[in-house]
Protein backbone atom coordinates (compact mmCIF):
# COMPACT_ATOMS: atom_id res chain seq x y z
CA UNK A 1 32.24 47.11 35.55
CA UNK A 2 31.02 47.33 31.94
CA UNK A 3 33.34 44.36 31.37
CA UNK A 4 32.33 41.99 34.22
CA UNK A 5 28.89 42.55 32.79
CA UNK A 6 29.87 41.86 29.37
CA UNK A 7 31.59 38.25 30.69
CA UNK A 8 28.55 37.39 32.85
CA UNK A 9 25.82 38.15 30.10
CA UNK A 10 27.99 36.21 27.53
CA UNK A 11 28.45 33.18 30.38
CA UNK A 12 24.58 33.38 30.84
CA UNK A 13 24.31 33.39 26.62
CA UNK A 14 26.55 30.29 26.56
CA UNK A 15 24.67 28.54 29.60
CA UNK A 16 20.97 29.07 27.90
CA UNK A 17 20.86 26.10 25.82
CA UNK A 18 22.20 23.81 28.29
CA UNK A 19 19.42 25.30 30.74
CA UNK A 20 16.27 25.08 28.38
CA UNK A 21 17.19 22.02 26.19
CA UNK A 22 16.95 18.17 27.23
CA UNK A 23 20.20 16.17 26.95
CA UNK A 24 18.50 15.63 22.92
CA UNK A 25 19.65 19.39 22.53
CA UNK A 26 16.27 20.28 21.28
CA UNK A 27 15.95 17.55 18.77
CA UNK A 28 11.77 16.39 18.87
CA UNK A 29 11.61 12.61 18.29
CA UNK A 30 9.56 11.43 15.49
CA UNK A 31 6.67 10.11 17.18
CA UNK A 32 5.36 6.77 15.12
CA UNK A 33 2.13 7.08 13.55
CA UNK A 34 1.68 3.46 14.31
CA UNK A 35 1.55 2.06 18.11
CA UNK A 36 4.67 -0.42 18.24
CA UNK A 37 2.10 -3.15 19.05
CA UNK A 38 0.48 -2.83 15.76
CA UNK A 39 3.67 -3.47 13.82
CA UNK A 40 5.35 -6.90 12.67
CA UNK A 41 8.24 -7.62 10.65
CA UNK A 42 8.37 -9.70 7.83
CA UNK A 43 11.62 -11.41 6.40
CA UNK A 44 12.28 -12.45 2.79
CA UNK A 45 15.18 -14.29 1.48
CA UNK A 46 16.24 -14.05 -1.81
CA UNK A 47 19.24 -15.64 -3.87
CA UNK A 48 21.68 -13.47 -5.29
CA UNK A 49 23.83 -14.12 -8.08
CA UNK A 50 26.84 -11.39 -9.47
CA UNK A 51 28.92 -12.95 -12.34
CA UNK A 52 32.63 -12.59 -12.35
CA UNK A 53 32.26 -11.28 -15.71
CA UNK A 54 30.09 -8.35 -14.92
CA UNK A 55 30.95 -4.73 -16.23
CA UNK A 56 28.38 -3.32 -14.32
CA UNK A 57 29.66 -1.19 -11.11
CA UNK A 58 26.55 -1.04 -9.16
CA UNK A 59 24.10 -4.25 -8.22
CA UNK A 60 20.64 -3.93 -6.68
CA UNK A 61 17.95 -4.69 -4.41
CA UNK A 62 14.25 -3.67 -4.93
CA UNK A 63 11.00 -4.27 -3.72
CA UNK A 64 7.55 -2.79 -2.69
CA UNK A 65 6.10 -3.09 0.82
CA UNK A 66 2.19 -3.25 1.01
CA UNK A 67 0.64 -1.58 4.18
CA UNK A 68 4.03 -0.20 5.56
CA UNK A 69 4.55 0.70 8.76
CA UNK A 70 5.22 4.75 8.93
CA UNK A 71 8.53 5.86 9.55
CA UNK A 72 10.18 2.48 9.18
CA UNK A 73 13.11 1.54 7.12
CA UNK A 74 13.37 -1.90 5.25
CA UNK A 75 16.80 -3.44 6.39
CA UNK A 76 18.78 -5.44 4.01
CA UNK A 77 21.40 -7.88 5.03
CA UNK A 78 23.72 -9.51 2.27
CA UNK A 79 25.45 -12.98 3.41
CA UNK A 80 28.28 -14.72 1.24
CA UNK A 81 27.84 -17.87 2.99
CA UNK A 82 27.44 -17.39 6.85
CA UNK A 83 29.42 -14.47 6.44
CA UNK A 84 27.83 -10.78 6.46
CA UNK A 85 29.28 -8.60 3.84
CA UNK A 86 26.56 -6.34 3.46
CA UNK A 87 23.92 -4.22 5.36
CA UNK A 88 22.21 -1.34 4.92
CA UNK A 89 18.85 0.90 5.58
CA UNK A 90 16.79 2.29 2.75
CA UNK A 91 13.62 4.33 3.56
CA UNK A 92 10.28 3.28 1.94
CA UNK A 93 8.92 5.31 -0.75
CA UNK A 94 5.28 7.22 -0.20
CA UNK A 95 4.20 4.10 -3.46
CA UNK A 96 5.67 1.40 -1.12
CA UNK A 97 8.53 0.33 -3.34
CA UNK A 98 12.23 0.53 -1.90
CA UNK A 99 15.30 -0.08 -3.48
CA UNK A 100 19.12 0.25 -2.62
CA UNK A 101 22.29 0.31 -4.85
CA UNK A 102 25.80 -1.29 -4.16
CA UNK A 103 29.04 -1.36 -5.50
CA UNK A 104 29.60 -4.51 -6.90
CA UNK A 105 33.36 -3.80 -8.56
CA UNK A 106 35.63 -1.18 -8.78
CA UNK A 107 38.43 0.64 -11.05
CA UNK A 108 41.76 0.30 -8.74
CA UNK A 109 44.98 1.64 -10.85
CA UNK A 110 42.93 0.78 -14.61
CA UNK A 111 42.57 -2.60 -12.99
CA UNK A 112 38.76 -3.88 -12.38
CA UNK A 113 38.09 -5.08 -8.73
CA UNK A 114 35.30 -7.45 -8.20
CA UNK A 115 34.05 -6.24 -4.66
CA UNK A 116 30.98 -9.25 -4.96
CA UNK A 117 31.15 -11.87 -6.80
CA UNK A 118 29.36 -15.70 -6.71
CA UNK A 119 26.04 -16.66 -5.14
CA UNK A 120 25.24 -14.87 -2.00
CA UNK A 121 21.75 -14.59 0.08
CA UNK A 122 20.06 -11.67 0.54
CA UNK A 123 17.90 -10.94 3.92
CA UNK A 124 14.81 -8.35 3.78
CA UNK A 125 13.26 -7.12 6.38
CA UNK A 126 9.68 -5.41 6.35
CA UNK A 127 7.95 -3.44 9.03
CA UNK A 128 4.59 -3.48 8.17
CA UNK A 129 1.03 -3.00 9.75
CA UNK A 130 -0.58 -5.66 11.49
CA UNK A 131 -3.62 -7.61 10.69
CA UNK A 132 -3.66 -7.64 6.99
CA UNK A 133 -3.72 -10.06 4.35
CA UNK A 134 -0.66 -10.29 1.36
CA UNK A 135 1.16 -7.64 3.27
CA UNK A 136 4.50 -7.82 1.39
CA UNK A 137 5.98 -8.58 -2.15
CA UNK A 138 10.19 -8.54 -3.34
């Protein structure tokens, strides 16, 4: 008897979260400090250049975002041509400014790889709050 009651209190103990918690198990969604209608995104484009000759592993991109939206990333899309070879999500600082790194070559067998090299365009976008003036700089 002691045992049945053992396997139905542990069944009950594995049910319980699956009872109380949403299908989020639990997790509270960041509500956004801004309503959605009250944000915009802005898009930069900036050329890119990475020399062949580089001995630099890492390349850059860096910017500030006046009047950010809260809780937003900036996005950043790197195109060689029409071709994607590059996105990512960097969070914006409490200043404004963002910035993410890349690996622009690497060391395969003592043998440098150039990962990016040539011209390439670079797409930024800002989520920012509506309504005022100068909003954004890269």
């Amino acid at each position: 008897m002691k045992l049945l009651l053992g396997a139905i209190f542990g069944f009950f103990i594995l049910l319980l979260p699956s009872l109380t918690l949403p299908a989020s198990q639990g997790a509270e969604w960041d509500q956004k400090l801004v309503p959605e209608e009250n944000v915009s995104l802005e898009k930069s484009v900036v050329a890119m250049h990475i020399p062949g000759d580089s001995k630099l592993p890492f390349g850059s991109v860096w910017g500030t975002v006046q009047n950010a939206a809260p809780g937003y990333p900036v996005v950043i899309q790197i195109y060689k041509g029409d071709k994607p070879v590059y996105v990512a999500q960097t969070p914006v600082k409490s200043d404004g400014s963002y910035e993410q790194y890349f690996r622009v070559s690497t060391i395969d067998n003592g043998k440098m790889i150039h990962i990016f090299e040539g011209d390439y365009t670079v797409n930024i976008f800002k989520a920012v709050v509506k309504g005022t003036p100068g909003t954004t700089s890269t």
